[in-house]
PDB file of N, CA and C in Angstrom:
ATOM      1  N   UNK A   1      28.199 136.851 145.119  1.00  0.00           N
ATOM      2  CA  UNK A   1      28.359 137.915 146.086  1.00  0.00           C
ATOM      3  C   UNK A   1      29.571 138.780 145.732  1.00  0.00           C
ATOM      4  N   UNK A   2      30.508 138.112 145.338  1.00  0.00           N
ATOM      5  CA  UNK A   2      31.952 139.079 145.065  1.00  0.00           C
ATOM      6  C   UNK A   2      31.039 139.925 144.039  1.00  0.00           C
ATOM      7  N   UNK A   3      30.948 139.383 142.736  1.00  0.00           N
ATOM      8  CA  UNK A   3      30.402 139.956 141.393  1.00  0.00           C
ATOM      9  C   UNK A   3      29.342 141.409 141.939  1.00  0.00           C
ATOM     10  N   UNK A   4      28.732 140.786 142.616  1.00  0.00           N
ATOM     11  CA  UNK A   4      28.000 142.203 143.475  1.00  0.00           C
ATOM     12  C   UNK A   4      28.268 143.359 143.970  1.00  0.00           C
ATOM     13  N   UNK A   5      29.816 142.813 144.517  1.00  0.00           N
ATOM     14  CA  UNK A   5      30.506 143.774 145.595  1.00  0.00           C
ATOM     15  C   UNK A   5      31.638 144.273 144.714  1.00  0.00           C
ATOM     16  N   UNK A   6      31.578 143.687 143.910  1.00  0.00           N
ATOM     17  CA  UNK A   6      32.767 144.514 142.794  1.00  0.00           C
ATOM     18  C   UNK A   6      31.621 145.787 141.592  1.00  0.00           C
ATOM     19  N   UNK A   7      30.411 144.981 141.870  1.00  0.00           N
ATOM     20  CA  UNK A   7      30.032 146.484 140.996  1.00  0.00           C
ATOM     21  C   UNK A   7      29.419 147.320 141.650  1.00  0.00           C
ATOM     22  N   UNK A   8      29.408 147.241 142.996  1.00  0.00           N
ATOM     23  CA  UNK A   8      28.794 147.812 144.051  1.00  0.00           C
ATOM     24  C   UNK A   8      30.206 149.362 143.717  1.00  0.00           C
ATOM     25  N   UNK A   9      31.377 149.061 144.436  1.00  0.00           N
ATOM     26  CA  UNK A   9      32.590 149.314 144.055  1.00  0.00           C
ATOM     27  C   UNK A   9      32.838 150.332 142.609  1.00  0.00           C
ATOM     28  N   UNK A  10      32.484 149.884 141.739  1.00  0.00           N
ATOM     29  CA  UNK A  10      32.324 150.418 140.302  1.00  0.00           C
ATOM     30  C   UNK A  10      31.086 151.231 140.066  1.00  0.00           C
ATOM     31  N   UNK A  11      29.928 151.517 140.319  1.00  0.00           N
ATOM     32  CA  UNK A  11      29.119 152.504 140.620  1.00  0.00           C
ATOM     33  C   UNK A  11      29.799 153.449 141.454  1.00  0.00           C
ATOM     34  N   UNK A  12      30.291 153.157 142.972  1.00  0.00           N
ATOM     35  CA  UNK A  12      30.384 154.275 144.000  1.00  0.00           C
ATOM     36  C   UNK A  12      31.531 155.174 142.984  1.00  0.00           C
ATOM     37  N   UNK A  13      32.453 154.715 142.810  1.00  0.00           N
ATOM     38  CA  UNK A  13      33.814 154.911 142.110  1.00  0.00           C
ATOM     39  C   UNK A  13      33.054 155.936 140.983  1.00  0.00           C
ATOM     40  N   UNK A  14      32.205 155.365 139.869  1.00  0.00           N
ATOM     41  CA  UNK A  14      31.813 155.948 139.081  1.00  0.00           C
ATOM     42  C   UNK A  14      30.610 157.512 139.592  1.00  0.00           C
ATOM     43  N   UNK A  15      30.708 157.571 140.158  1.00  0.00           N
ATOM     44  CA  UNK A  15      29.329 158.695 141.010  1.00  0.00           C
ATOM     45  C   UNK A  15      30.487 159.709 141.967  1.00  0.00           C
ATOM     46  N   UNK A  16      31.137 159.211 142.099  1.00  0.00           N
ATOM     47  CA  UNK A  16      31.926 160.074 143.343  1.00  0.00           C
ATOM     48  C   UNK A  16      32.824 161.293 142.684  1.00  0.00           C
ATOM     49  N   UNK A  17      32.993 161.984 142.795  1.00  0.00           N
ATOM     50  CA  UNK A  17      33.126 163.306 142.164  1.00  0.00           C
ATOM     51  C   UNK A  17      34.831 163.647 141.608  1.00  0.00           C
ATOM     52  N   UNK A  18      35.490 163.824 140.974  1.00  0.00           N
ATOM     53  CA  UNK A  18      36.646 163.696 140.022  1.00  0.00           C
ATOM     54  C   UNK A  18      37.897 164.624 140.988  1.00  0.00           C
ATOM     55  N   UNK A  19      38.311 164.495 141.740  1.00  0.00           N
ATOM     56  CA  UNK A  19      39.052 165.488 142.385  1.00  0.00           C
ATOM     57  C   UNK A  19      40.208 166.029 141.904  1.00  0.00           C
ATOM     58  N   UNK A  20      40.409 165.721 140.475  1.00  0.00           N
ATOM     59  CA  UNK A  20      41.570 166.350 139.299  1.00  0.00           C
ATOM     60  C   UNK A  20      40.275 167.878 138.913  1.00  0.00           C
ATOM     61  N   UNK A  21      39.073 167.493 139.129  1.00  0.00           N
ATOM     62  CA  UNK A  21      37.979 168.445 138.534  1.00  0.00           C
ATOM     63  C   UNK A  21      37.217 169.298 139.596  1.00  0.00           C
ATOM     64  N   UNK A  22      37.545 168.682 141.034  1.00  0.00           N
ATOM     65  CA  UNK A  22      36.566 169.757 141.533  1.00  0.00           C
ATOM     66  C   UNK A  22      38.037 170.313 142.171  1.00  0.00           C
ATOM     67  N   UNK A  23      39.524 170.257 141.820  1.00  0.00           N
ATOM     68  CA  UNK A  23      40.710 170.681 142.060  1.00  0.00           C
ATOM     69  C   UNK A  23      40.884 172.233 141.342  1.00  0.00           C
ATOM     70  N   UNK A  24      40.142 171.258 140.032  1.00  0.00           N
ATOM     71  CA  UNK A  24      40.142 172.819 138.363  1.00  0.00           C
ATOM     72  C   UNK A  24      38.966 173.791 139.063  1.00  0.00           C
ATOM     73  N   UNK A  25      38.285 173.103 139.424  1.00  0.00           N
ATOM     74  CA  UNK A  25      37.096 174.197 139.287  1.00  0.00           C
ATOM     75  C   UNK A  25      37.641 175.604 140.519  1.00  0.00           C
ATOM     76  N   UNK A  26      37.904 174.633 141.819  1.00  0.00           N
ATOM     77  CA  UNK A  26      38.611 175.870 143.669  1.00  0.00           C
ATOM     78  C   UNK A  26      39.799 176.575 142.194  1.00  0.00           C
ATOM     79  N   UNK A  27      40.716 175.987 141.448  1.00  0.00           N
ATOM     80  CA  UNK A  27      41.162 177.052 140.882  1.00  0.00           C
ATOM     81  C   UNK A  27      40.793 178.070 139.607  1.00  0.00           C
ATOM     82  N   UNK A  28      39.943 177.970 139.053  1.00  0.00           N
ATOM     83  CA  UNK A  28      39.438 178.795 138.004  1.00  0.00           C
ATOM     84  C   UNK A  28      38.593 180.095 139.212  1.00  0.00           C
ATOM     85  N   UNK A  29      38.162 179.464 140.182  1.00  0.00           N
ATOM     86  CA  UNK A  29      37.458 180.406 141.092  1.00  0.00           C
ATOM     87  C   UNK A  29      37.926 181.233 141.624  1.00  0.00           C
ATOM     88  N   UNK A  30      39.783 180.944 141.781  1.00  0.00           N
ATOM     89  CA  UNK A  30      40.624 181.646 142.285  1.00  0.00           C
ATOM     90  C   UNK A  30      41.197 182.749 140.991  1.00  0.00           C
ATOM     91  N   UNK A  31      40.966 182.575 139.863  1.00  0.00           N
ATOM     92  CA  UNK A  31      41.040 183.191 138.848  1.00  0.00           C
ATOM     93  C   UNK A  31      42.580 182.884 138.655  1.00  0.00           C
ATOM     94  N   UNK A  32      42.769 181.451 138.473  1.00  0.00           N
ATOM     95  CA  UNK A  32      44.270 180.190 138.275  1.00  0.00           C
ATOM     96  C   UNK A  32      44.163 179.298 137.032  1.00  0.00           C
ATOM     97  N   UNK A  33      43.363 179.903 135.751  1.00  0.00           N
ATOM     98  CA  UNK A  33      43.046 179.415 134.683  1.00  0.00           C
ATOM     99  C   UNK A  33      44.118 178.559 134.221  1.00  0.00           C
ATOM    100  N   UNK A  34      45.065 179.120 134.022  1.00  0.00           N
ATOM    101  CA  UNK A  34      46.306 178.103 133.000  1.00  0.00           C
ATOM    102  C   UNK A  34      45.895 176.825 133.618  1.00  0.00           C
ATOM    103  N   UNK A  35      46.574 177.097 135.179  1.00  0.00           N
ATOM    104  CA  UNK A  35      46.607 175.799 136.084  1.00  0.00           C
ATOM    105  C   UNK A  35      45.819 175.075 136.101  1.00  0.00           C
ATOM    106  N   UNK A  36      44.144 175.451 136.015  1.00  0.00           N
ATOM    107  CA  UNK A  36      43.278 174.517 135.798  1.00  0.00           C
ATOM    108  C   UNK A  36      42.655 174.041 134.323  1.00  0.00           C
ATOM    109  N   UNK A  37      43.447 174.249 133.431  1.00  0.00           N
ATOM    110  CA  UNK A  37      43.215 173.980 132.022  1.00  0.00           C
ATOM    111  C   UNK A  37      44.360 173.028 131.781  1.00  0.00           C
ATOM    112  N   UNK A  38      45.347 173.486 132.319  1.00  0.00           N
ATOM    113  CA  UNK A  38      46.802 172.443 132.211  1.00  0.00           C
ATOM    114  C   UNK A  38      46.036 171.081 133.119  1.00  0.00           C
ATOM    115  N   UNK A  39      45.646 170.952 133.740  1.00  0.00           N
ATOM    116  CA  UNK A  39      45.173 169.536 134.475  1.00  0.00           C
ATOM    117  C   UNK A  39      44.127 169.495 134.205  1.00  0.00           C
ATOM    118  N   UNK A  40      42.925 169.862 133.420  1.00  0.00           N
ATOM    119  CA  UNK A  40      42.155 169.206 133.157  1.00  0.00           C
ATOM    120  C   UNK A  40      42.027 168.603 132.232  1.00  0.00           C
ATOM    121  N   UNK A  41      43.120 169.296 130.882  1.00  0.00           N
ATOM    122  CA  UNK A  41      43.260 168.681 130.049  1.00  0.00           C
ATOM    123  C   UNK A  41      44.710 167.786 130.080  1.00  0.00           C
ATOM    124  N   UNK A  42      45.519 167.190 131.081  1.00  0.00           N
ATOM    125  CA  UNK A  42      45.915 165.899 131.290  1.00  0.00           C
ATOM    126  C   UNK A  42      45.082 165.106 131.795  1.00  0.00           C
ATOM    127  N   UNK A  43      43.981 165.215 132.170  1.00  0.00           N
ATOM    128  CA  UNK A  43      42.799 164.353 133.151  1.00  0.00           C
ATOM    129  C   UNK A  43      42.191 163.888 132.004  1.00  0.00           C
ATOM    130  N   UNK A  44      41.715 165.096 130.994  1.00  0.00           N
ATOM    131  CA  UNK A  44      40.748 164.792 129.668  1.00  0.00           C
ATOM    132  C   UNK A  44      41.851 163.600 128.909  1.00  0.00           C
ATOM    133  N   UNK A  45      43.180 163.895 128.977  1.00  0.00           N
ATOM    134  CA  UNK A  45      43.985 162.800 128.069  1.00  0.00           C
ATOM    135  C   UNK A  45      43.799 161.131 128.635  1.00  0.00           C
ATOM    136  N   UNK A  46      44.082 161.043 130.044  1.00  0.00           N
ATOM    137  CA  UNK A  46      43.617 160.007 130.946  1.00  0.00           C
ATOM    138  C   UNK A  46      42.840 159.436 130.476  1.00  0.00           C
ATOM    139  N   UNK A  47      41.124 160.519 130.193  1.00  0.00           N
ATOM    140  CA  UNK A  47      40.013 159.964 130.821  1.00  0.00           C
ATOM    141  C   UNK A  47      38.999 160.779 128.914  1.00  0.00           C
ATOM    142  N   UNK A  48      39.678 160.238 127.922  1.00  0.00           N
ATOM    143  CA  UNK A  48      38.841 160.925 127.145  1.00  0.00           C
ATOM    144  C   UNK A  48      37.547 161.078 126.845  1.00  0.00           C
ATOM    145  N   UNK A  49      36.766 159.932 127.703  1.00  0.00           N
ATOM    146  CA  UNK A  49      35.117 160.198 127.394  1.00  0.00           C
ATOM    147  C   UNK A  49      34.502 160.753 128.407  1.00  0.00           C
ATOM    148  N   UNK A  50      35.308 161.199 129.576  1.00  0.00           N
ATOM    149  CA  UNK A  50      34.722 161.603 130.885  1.00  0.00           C
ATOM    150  C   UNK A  50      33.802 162.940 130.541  1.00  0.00           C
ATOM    151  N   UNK A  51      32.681 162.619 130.348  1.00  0.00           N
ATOM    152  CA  UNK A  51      31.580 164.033 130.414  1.00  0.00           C
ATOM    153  C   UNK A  51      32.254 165.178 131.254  1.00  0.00           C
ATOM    154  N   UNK A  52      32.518 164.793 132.535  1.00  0.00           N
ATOM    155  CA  UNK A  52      32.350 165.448 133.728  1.00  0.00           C
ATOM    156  C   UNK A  52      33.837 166.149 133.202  1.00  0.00           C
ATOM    157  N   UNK A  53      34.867 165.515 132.667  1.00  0.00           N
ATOM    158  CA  UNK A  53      35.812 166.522 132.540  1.00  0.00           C
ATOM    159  C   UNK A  53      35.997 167.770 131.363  1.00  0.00           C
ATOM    160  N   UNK A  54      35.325 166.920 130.262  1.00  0.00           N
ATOM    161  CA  UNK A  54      35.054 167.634 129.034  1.00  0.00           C
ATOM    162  C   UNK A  54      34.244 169.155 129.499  1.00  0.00           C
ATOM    163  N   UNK A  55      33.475 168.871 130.462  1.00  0.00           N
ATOM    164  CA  UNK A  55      32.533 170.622 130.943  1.00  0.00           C
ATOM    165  C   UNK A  55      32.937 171.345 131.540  1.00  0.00           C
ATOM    166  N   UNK A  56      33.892 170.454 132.575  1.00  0.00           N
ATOM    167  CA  UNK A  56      35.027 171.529 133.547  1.00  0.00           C
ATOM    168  C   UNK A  56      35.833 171.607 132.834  1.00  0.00           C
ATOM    169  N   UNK A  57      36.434 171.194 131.287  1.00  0.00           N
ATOM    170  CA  UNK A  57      37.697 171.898 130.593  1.00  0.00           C
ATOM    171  C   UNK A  57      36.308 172.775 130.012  1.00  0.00           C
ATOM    172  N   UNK A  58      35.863 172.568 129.411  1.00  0.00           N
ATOM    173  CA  UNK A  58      34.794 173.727 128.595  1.00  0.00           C
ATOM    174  C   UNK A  58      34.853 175.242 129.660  1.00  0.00           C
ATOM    175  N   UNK A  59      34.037 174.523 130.746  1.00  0.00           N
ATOM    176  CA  UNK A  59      33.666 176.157 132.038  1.00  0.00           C
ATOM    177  C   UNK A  59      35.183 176.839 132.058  1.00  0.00           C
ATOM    178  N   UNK A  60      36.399 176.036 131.462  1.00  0.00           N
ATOM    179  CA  UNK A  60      37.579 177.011 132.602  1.00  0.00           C
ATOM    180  C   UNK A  60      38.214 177.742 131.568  1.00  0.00           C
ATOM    181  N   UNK A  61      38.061 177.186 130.212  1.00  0.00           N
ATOM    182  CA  UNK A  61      38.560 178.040 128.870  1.00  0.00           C
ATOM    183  C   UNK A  61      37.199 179.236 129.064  1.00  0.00           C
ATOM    184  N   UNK A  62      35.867 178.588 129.419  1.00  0.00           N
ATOM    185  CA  UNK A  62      35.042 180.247 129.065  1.00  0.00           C
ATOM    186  C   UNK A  62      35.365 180.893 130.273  1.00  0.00           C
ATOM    187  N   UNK A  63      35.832 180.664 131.232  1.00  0.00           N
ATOM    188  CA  UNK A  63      35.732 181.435 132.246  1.00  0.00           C
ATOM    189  C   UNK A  63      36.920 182.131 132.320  1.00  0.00           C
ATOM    190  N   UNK A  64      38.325 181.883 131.473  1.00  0.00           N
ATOM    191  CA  UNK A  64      39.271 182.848 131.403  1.00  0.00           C
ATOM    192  C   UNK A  64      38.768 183.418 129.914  1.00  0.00           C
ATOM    193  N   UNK A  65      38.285 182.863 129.104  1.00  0.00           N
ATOM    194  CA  UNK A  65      37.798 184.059 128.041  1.00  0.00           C
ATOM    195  C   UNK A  65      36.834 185.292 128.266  1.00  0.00           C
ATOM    196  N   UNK A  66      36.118 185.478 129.451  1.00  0.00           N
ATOM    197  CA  UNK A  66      35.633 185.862 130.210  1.00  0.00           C
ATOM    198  C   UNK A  66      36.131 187.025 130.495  1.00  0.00           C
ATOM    199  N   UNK A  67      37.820 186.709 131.391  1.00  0.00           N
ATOM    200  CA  UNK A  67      38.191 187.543 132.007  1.00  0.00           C
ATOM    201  C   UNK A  67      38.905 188.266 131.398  1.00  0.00           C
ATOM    202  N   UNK A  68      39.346 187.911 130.413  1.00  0.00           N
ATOM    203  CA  UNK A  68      39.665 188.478 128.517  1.00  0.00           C
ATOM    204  C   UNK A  68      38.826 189.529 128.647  1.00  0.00           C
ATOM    205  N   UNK A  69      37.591 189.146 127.810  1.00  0.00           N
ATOM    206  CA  UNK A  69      36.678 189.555 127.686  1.00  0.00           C
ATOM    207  C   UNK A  69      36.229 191.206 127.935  1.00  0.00           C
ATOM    208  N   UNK A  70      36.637 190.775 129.401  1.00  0.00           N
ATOM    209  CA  UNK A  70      35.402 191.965 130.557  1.00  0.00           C
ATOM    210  C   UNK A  70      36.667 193.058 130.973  1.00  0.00           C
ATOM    211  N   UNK A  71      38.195 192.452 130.443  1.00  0.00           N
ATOM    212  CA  UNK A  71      38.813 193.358 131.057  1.00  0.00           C
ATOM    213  C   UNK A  71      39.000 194.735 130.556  1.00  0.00           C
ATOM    214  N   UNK A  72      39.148 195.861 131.184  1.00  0.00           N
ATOM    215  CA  UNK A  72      38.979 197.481 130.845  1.00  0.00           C
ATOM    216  C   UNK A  72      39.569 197.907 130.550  1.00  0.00           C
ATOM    217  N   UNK A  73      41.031 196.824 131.314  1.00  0.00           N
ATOM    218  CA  UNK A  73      42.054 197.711 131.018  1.00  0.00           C
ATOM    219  C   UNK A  73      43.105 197.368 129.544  1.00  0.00           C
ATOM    220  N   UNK A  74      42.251 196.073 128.793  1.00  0.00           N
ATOM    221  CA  UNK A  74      43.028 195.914 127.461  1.00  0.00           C
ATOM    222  C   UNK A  74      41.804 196.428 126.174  1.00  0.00           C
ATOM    223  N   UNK A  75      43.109 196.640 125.453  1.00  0.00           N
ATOM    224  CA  UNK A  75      42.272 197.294 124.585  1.00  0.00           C
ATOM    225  C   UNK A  75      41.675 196.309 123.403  1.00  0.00           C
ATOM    226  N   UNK A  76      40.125 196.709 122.800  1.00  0.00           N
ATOM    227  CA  UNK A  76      39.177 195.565 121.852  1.00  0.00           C
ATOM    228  C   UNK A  76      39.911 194.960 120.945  1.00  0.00           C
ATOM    229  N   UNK A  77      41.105 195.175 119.965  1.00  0.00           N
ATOM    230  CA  UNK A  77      41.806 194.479 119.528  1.00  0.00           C
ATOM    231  C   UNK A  77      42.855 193.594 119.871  1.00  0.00           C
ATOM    232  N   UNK A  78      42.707 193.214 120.812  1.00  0.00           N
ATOM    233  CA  UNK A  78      43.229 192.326 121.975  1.00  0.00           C
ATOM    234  C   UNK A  78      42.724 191.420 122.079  1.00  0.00           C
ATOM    235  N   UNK A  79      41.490 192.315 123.107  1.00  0.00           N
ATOM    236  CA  UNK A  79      40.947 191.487 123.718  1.00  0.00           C
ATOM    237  C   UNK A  79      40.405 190.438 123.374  1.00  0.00           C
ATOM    238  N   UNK A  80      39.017 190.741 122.368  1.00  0.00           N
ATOM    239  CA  UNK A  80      38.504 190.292 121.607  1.00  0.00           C
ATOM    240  C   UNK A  80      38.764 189.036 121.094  1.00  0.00           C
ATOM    241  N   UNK A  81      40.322 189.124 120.350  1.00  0.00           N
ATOM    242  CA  UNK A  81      40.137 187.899 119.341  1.00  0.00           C
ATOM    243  C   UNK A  81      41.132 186.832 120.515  1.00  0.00           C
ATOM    244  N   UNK A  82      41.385 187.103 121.101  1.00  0.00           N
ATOM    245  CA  UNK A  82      41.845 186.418 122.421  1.00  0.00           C
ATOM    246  C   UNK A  82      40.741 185.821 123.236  1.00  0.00           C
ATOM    247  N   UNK A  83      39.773 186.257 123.327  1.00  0.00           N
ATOM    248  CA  UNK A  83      38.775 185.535 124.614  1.00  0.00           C
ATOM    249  C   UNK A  83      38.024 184.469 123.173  1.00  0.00           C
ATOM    250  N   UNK A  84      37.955 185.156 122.183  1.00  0.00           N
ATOM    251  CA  UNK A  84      37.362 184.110 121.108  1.00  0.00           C
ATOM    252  C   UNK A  84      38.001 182.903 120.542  1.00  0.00           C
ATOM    253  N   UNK A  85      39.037 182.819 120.595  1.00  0.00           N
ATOM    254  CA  UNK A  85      39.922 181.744 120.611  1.00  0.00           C
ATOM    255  C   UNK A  85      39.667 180.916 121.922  1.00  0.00           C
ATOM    256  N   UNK A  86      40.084 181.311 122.825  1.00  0.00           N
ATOM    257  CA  UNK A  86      39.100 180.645 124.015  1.00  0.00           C
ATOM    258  C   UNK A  86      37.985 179.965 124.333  1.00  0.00           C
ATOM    259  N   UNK A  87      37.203 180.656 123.625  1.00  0.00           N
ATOM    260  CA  UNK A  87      35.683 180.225 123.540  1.00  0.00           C
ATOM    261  C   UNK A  87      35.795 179.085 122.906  1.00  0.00           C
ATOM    262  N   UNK A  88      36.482 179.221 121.695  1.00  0.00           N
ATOM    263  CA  UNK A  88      36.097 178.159 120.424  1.00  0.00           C
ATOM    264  C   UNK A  88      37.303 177.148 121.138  1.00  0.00           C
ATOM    265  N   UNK A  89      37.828 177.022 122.235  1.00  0.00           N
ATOM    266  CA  UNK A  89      38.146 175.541 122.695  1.00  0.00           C
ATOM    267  C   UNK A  89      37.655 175.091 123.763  1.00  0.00           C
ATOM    268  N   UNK A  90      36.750 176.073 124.068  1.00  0.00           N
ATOM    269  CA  UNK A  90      35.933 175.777 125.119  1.00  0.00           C
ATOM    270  C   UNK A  90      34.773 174.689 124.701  1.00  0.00           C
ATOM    271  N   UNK A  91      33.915 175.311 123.150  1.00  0.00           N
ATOM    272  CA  UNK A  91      33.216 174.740 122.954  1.00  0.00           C
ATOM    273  C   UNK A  91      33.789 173.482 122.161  1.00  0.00           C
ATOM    274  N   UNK A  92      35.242 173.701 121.505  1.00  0.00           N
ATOM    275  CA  UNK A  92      36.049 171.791 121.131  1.00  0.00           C
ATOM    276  C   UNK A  92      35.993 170.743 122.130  1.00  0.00           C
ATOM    277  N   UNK A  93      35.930 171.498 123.557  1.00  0.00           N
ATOM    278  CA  UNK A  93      36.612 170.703 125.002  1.00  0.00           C
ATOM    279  C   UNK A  93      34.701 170.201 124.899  1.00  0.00           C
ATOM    280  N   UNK A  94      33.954 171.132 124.988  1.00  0.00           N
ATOM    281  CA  UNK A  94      32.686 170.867 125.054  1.00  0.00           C
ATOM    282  C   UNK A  94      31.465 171.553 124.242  1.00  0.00           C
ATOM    283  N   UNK A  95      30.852 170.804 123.268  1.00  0.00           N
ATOM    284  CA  UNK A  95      29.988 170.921 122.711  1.00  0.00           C
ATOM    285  C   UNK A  95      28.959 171.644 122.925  1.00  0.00           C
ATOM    286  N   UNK A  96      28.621 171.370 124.052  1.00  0.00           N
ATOM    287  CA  UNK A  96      27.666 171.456 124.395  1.00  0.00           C
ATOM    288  C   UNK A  96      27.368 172.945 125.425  1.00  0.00           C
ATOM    289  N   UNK A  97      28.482 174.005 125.660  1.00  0.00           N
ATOM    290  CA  UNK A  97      28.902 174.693 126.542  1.00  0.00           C
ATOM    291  C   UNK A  97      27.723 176.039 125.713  1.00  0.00           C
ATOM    292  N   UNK A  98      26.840 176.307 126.124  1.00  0.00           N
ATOM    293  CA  UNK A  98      26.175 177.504 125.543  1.00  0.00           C
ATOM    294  C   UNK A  98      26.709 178.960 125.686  1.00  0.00           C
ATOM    295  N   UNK A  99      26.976 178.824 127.190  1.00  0.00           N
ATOM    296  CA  UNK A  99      27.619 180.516 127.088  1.00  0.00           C
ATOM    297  C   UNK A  99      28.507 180.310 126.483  1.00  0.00           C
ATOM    298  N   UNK A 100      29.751 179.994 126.207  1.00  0.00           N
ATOM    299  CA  UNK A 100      30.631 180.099 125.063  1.00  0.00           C
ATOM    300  C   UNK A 100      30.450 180.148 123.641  1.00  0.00           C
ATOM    301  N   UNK A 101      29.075 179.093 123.224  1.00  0.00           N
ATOM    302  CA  UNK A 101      28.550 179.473 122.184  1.00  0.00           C
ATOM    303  C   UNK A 101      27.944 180.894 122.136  1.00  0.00           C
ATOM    304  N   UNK A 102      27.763 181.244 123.240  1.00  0.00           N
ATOM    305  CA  UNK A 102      26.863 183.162 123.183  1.00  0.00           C
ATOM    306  C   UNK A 102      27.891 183.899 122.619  1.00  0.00           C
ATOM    307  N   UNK A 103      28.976 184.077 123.491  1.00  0.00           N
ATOM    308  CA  UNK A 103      29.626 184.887 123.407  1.00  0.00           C
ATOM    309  C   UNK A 103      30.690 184.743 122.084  1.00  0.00           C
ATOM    310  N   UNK A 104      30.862 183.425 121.355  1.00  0.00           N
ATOM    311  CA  UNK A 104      31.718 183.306 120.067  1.00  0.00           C
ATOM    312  C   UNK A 104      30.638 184.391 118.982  1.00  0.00           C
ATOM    313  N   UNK A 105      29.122 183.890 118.797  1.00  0.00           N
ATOM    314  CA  UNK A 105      27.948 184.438 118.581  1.00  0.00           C
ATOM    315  C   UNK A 105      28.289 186.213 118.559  1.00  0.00           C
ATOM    316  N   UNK A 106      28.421 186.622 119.598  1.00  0.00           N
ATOM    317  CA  UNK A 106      28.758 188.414 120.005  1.00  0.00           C
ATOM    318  C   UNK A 106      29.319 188.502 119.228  1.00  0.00           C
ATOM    319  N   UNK A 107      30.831 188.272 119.552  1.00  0.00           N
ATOM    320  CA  UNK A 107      32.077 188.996 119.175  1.00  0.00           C
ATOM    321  C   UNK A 107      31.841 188.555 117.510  1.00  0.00           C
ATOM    322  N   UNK A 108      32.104 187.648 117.023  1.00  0.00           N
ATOM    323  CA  UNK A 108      31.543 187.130 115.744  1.00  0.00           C
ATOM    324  C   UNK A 108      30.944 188.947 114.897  1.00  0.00           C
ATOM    325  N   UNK A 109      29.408 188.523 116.276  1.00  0.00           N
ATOM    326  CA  UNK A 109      28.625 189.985 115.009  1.00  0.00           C
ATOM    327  C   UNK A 109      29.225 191.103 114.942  1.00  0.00           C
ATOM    328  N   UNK A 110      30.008 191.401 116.349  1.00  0.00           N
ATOM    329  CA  UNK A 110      30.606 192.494 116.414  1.00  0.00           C
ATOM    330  C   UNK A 110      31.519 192.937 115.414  1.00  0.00           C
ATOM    331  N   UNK A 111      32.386 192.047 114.815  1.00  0.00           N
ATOM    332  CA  UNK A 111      33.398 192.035 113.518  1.00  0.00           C
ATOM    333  C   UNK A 111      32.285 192.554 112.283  1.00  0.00           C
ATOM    334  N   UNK A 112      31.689 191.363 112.322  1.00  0.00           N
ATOM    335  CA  UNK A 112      30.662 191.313 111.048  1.00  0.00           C
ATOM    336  C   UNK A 112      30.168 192.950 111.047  1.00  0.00           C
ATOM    337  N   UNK A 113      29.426 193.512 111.730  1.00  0.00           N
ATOM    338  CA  UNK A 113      28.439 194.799 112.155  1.00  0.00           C
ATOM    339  C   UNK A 113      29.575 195.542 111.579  1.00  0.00           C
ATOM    340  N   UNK A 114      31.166 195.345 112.211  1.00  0.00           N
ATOM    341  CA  UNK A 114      31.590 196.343 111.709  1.00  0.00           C
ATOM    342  C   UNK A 114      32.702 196.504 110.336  1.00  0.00           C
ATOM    343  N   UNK A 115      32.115 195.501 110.101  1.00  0.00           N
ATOM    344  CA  UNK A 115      32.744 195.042 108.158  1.00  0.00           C
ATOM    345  C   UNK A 115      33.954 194.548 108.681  1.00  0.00           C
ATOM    346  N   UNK A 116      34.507 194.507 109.386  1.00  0.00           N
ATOM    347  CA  UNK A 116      35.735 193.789 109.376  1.00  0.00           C
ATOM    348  C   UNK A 116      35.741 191.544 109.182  1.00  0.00           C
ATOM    349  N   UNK A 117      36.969 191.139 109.201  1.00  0.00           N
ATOM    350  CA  UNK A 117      37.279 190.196 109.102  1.00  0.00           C
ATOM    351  C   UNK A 117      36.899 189.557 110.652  1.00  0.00           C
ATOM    352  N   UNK A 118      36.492 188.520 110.929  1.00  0.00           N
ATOM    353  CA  UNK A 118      36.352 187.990 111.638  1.00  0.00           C
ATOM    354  C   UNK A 118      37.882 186.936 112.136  1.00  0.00           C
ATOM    355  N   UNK A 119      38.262 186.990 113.738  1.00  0.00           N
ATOM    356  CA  UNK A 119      39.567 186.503 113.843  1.00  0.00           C
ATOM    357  C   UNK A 119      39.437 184.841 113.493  1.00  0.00           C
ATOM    358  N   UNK A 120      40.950 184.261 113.173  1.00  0.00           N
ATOM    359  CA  UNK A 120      40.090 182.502 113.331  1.00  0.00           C
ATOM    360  C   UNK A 120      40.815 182.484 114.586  1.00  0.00           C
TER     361      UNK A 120
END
């Protein structure tokens, strides 16, 4: 019965939702990137195989490369190789992160299209 109630315990624990991560996420929403990249990646150091943190560090690097990205008021040689650096630790933090793979993809052709060097 203990043995039961201890993995009873260890499921709930394991299912119940990361509150270092749904902490990152209320701040990336608030557009508080550092802050939620600075703790998710002490959480990711904690917790290095945690799926669940590896995607919320992935979403919060694309989601300030993003705001890189889209902004009007900096200019494309800026911007650009700045949100792409981003990306590409978005997709280190997570593999598996597609829009970040899109958008490394863009900017990428965009260099290429226009003969230039691509940033690393």
């Amino acid at each position: 019965m203990l043995v039961l109630s201890a993995l009873v315990c260890a499921t709930v624990m394991a299912l119940a939702p990361n509150k270092v991560v749904e902490d990152a996420k209320a701040k990336v929403k608030e557009g508080k990137y550092e802050e939620a990249i600075a703790a998710l990646d002490a959480e990711s150091k904690k917790s290095p195989k945690s799926a669940e943190v590896k995607t919320a560090l992935g979403d919060a690097y694309t989601a300030q490369g993003e705001s890189i990205m889209m902004n009007a008021q900096m200019p494309p040689f800026r911007k650009y190789p700045a949100s792409l650096r981003l990306f590409r630790k978005a997709v280190e933090a997570d593999p598996a992160n597609k829009k970040a793979k899109g958008h490394i993809d863009t900017i990428e052709g965009i260099y290429k299209q226009m003969g230039r060097e691509v940033p690393k």
